[in-house]
Protein backbone atom coordinates (compact mmCIF):
# COMPACT_ATOMS: atom_id res chain seq x y z
CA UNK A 1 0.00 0.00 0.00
CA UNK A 2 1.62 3.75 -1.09
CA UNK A 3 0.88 6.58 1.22
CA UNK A 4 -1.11 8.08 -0.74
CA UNK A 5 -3.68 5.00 -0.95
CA UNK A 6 -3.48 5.15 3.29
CA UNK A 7 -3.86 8.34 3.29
CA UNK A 8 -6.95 8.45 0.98
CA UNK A 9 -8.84 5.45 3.21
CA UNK A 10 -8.40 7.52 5.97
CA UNK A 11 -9.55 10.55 4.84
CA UNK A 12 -12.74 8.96 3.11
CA UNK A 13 -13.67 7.17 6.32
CA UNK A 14 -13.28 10.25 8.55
CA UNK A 15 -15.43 11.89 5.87
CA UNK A 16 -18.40 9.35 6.43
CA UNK A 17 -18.62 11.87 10.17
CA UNK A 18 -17.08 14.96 9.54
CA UNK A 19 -19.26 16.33 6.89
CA UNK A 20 -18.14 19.46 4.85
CA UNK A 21 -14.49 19.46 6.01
CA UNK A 22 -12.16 17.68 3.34
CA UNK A 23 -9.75 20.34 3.78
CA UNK A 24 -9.48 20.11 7.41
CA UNK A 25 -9.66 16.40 7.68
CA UNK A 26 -7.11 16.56 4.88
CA UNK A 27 -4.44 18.44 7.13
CA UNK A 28 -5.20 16.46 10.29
CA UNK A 29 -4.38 13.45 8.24
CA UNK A 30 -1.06 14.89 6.88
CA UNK A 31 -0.27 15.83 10.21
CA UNK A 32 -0.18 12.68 11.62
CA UNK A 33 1.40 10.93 8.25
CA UNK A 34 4.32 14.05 9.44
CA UNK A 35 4.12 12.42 13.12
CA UNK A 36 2.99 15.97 14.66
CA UNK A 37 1.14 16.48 17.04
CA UNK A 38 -2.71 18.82 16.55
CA UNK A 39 -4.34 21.26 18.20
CA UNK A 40 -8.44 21.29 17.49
CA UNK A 41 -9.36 25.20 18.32
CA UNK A 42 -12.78 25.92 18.10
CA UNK A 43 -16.21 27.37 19.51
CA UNK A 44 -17.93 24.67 21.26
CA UNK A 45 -20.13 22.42 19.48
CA UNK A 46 -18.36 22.30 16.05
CA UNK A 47 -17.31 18.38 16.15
CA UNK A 48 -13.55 18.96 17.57
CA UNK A 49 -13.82 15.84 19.46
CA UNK A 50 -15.79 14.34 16.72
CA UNK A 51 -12.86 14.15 14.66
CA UNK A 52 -10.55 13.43 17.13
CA UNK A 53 -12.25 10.19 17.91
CA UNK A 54 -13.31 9.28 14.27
CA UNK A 55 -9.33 9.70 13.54
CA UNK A 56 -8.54 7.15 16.34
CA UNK A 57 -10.91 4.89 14.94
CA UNK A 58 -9.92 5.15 11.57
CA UNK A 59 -6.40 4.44 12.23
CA UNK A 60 -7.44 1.44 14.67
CA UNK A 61 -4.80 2.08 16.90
CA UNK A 62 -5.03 2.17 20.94
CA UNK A 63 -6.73 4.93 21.96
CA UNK A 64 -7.16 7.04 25.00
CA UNK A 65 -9.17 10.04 25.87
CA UNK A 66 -8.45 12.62 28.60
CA UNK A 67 -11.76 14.92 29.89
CA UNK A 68 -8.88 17.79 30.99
CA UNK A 69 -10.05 19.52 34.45
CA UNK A 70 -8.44 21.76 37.02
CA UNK A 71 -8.35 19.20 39.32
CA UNK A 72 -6.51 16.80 37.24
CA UNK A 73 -2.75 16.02 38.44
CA UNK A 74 0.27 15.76 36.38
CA UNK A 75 -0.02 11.64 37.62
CA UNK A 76 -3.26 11.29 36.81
CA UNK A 77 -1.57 11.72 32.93
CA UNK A 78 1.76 9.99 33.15
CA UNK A 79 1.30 7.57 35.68
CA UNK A 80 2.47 6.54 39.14
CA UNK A 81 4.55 4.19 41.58
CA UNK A 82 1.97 2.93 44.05
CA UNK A 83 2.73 0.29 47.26
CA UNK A 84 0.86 -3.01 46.04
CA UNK A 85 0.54 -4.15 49.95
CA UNK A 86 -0.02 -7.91 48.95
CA UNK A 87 3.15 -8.04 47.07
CA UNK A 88 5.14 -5.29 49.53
CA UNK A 89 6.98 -3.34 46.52
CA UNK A 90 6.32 -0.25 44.44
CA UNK A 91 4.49 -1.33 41.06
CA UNK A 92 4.21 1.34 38.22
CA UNK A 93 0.74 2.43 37.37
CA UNK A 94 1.21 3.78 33.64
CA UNK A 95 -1.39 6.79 32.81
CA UNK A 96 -3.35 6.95 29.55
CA UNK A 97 -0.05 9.08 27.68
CA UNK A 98 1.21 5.27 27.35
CA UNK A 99 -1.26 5.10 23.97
CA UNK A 100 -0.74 5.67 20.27
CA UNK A 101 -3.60 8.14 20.08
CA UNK A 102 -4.25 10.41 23.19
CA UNK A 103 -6.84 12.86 23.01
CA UNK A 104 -6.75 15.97 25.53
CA UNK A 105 -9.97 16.78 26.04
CA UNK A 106 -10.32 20.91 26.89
CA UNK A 107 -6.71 20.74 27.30
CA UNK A 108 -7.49 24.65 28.42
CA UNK A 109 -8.93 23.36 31.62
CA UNK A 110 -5.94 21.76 33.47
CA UNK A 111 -3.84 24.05 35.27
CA UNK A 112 -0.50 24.84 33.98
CA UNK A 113 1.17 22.16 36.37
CA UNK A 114 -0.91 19.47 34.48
CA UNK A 115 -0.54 20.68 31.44
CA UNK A 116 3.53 20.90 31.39
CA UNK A 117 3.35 17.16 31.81
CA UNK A 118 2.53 17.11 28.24
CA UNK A 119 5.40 18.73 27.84
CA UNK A 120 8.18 15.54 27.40
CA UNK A 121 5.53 13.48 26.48
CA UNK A 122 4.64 15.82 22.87
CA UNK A 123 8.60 16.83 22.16
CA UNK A 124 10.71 13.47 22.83
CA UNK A 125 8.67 10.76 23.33
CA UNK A 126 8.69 10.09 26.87
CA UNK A 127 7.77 10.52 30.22
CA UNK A 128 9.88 10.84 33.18
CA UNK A 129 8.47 8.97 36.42
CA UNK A 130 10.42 8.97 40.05
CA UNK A 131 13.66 9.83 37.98
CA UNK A 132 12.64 6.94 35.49
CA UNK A 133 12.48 7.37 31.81
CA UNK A 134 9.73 5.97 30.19
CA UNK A 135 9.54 5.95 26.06
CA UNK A 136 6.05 6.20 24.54
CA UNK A 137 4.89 3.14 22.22
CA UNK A 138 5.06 3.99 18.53
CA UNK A 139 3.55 5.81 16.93
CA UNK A 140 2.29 8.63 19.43
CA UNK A 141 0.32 11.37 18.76
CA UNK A 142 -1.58 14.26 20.98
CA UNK A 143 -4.47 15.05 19.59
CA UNK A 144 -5.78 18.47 21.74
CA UNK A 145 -9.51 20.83 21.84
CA UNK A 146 -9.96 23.99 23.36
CA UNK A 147 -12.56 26.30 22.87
CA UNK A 148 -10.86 29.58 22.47
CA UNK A 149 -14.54 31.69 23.27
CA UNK A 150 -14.38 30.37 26.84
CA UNK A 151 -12.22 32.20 29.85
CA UNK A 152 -13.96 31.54 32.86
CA UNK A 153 -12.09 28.08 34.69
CA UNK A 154 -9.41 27.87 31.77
CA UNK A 155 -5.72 28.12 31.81
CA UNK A 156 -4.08 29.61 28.10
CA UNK A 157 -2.11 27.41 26.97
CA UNK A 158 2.04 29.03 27.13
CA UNK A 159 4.02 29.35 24.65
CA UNK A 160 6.34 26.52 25.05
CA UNK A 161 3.41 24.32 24.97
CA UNK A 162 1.92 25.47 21.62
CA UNK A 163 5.18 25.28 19.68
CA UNK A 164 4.65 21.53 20.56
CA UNK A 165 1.67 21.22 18.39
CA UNK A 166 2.43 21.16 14.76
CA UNK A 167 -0.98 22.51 13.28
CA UNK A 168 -3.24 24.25 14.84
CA UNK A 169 -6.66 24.28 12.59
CA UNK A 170 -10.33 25.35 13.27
CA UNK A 171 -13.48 23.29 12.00
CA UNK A 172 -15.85 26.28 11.65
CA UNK A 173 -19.63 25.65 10.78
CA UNK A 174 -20.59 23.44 8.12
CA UNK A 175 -22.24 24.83 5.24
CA UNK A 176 -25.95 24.84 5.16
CA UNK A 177 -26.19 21.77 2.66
CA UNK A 178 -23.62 19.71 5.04
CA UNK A 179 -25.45 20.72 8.36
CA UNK A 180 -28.61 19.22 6.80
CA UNK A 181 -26.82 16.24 6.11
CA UNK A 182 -26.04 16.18 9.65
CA UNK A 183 -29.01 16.57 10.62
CA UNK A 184 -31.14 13.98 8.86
CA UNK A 185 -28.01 11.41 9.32
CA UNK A 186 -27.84 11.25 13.42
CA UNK A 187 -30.39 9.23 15.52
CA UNK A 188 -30.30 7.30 18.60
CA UNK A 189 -26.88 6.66 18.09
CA UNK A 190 -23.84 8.69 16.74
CA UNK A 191 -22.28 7.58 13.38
CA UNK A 192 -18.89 7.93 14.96
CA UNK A 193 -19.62 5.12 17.12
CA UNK A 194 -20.36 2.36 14.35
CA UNK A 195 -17.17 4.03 12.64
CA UNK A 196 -14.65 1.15 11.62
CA UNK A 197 -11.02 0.48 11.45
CA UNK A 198 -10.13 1.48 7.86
CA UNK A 199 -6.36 1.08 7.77
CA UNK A 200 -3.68 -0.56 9.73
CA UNK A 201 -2.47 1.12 12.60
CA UNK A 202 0.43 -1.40 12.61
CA UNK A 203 1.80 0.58 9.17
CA UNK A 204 1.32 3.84 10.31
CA UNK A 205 5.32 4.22 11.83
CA UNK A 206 6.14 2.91 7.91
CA UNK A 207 3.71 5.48 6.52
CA UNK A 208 5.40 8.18 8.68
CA UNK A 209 8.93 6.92 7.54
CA UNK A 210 7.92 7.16 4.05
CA UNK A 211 6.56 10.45 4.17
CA UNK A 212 9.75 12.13 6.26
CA UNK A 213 11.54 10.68 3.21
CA UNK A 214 10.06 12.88 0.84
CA UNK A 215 12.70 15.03 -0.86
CA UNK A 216 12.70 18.58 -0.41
CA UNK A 217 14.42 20.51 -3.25
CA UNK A 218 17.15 23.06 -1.85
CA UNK A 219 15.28 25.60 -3.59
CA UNK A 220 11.87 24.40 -1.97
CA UNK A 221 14.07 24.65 1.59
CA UNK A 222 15.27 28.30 1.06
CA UNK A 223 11.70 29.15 0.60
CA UNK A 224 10.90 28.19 3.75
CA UNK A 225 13.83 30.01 5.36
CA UNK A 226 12.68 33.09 3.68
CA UNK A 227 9.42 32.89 5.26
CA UNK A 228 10.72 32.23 8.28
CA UNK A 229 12.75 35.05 8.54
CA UNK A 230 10.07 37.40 7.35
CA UNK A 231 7.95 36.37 10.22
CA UNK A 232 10.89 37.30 12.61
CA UNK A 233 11.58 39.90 11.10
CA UNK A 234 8.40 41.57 10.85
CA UNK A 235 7.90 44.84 12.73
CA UNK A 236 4.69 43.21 14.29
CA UNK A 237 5.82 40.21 15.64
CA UNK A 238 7.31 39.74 19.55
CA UNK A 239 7.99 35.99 18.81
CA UNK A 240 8.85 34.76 15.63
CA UNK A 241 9.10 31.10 14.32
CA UNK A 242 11.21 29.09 16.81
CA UNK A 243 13.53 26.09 14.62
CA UNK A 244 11.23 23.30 15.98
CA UNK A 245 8.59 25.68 13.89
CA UNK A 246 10.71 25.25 10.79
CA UNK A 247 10.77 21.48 11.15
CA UNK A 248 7.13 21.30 11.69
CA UNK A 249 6.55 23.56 8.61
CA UNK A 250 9.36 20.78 6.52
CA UNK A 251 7.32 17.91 8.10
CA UNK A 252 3.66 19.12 7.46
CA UNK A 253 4.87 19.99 3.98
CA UNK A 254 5.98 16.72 3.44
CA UNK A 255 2.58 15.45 4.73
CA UNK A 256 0.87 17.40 2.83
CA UNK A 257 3.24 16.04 0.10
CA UNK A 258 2.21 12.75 0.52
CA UNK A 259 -1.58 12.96 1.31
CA UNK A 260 -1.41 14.31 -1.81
CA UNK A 261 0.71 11.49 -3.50
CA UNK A 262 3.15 13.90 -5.16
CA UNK A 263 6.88 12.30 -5.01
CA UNK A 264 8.18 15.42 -3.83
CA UNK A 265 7.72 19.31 -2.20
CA UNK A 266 6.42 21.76 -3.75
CA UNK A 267 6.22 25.54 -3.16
CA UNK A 268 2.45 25.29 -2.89
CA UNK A 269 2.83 22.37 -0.25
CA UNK A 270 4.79 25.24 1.58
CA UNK A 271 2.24 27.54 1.52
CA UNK A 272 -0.73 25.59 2.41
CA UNK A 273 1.70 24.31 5.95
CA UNK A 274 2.83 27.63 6.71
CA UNK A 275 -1.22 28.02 7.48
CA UNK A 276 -1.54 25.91 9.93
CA UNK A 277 1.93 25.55 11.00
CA UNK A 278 2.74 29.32 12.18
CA UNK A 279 0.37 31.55 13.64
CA UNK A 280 -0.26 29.75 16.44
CA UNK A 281 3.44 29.73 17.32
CA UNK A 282 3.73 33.93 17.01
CA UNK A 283 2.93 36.60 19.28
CA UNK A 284 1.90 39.56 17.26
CA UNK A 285 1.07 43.37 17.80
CA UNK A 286 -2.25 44.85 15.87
CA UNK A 287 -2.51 41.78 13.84
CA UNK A 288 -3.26 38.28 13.88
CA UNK A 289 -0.58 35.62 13.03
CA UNK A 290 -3.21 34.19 10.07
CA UNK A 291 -3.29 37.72 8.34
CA UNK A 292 0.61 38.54 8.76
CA UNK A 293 1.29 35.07 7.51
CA UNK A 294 -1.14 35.53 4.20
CA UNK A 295 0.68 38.90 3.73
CA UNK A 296 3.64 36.85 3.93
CA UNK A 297 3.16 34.51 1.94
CA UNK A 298 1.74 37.00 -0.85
CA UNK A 299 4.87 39.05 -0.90
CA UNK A 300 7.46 36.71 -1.17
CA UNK A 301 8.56 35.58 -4.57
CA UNK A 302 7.64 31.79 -5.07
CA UNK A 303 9.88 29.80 -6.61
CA UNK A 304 9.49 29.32 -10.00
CA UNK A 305 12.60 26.17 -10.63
CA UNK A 306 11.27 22.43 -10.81
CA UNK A 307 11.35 21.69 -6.79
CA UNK A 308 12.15 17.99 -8.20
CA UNK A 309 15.32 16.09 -6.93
């Protein structure tokens, strides 16, 4: 199976749920192909968590959801060495990071001390427990929804944090035709929950090698240094593109690459990451990061050589 047939079955399962969103589902989908982790930012009520779950299904890999609260503790996520009394030693309770899939649920609602347990656990792989390192199985993704609206009870998510995720993307409302479809399609019971397995999960970690082996053409990389350092250098901007940024622009346009089932990067692959793959990362003054990114984007020259290796 190529990537691009993988890719397809799981985008046309997720799409028997998540009406109206190809584009979206699309970019989640390359995302995890890129091994990156996704932030779901939304209003409430817009099928975040929808997607989330229909993903996990999809992909039929193990699978863990986490309702974030503020009373949640950093152990309740990683895990824990407890006293088993029968057996008079310490056994290791692993938490529900020790998944393929894990789905932060509100991530917004843990306090910062939970939420910096993510921290390892998104970047390298791991999870440190009573000075013990623990890797992740393979693959492992966060999947994370917040509803940016909401203030009351939430803690922002810092900086550090957000450069973790590599997209950041928005459902919106479905257009009148899909929210009909909607409509007439849900009953007793949710579609999402008769959802089936439509690929491996065993070949996603191949899938993911295949697509970080998609070439990018120097002159395909120097266009993403360019907009890099226009974003840093950009009299609006406080915080500019970190280098773990840069990699998760590379990545996501090699996902995007190979959702696509193109044998290489293009400069339009580069544009359509830099969408999701920035703004969220910048701090801007008297703009948002989506609107100085377009600018961006529109005033840079595109490369015009064959990006083909």
């Amino acid at each position: 199976m190529t990537v691009k047939e993988y890719s397809d079955s799981i985008i046309e399962n997720v799409k028997k749920v998540i009406k109206g969103k190809d584009g979206e589902i699309t970019a989640v989908t390359a995302a995890v192909l890129a091994g990156g982790n996704v932030l779901l930012e939304d209003v409430p009520g817009t099928g975040k968590t929808v997607l989330a779950k229909s993903l996990a299904k999809t992909l039929g890999c193990d699978f863990k959801r986490v309702q974030m609260t503020p009373d949640l503790l950093p152990s309740d996520i990683t895990g824990i060495h407890f006293f088993n009394m029968k057996n008079q030693e310490f056994v290791l309770r692993k938490g529900p990071v020790f998944t393929n899939i894990l789905l932060a649920d509100e991530i917004n609602r843990a306090t910062p001390r939970t939420q910096s347990a993510l921290l390892e656990c998104m970047e390298e792989k791991q999870t440190t427990i009573d000075g013990e390192e623990l890797k992740m199985p393979s693959p492992f993704i966060v999947m994370a929804t917040q509803n940016p609206v909401e203030t009351a009870g939430t803690f922002p998510l810092p900086e550090a944090q957000l450069d973790r995720f590599m997209i950041r993307l928005s459902l919106g409302y479905p257009a009148r035709a899909q929210e009909a479809e909607i409509l007439d399609g849900i009953g007793f019971a949710h579609p999402v929950d008769s959802l089936q397995p439509a690929v491996d999960g065993a070949l996603l970690t191949e899938m993911q090698k295949r697509t970080a082996d998609i070439p990018v053409n120097e002159t395909v990389r120097d266009y993403m240094l360019d907009i890099g350092a226009a974003v840093r250098e950009h009299e609006s901007v406080s915080l500019g593109l970190s280098t773990r940024g840069m990699l998760a622009l590379k990545r996501m346009s090699q996902g995007l690459a190979a959702a696509e089932g193109a044998s290489f990067v293009t400069p339009d692959h580069v544009q359509k990451a830099a969408g999701y793959v920035i703004p969220h990362r910048l701090i801007c003054r008297g703009t948002s990061g989506e609107k100085l990114v377009s600018e961006i984007i529109e005033r840079l020259p595109v490369p015009t050589e064959d990006a083909n290796i």
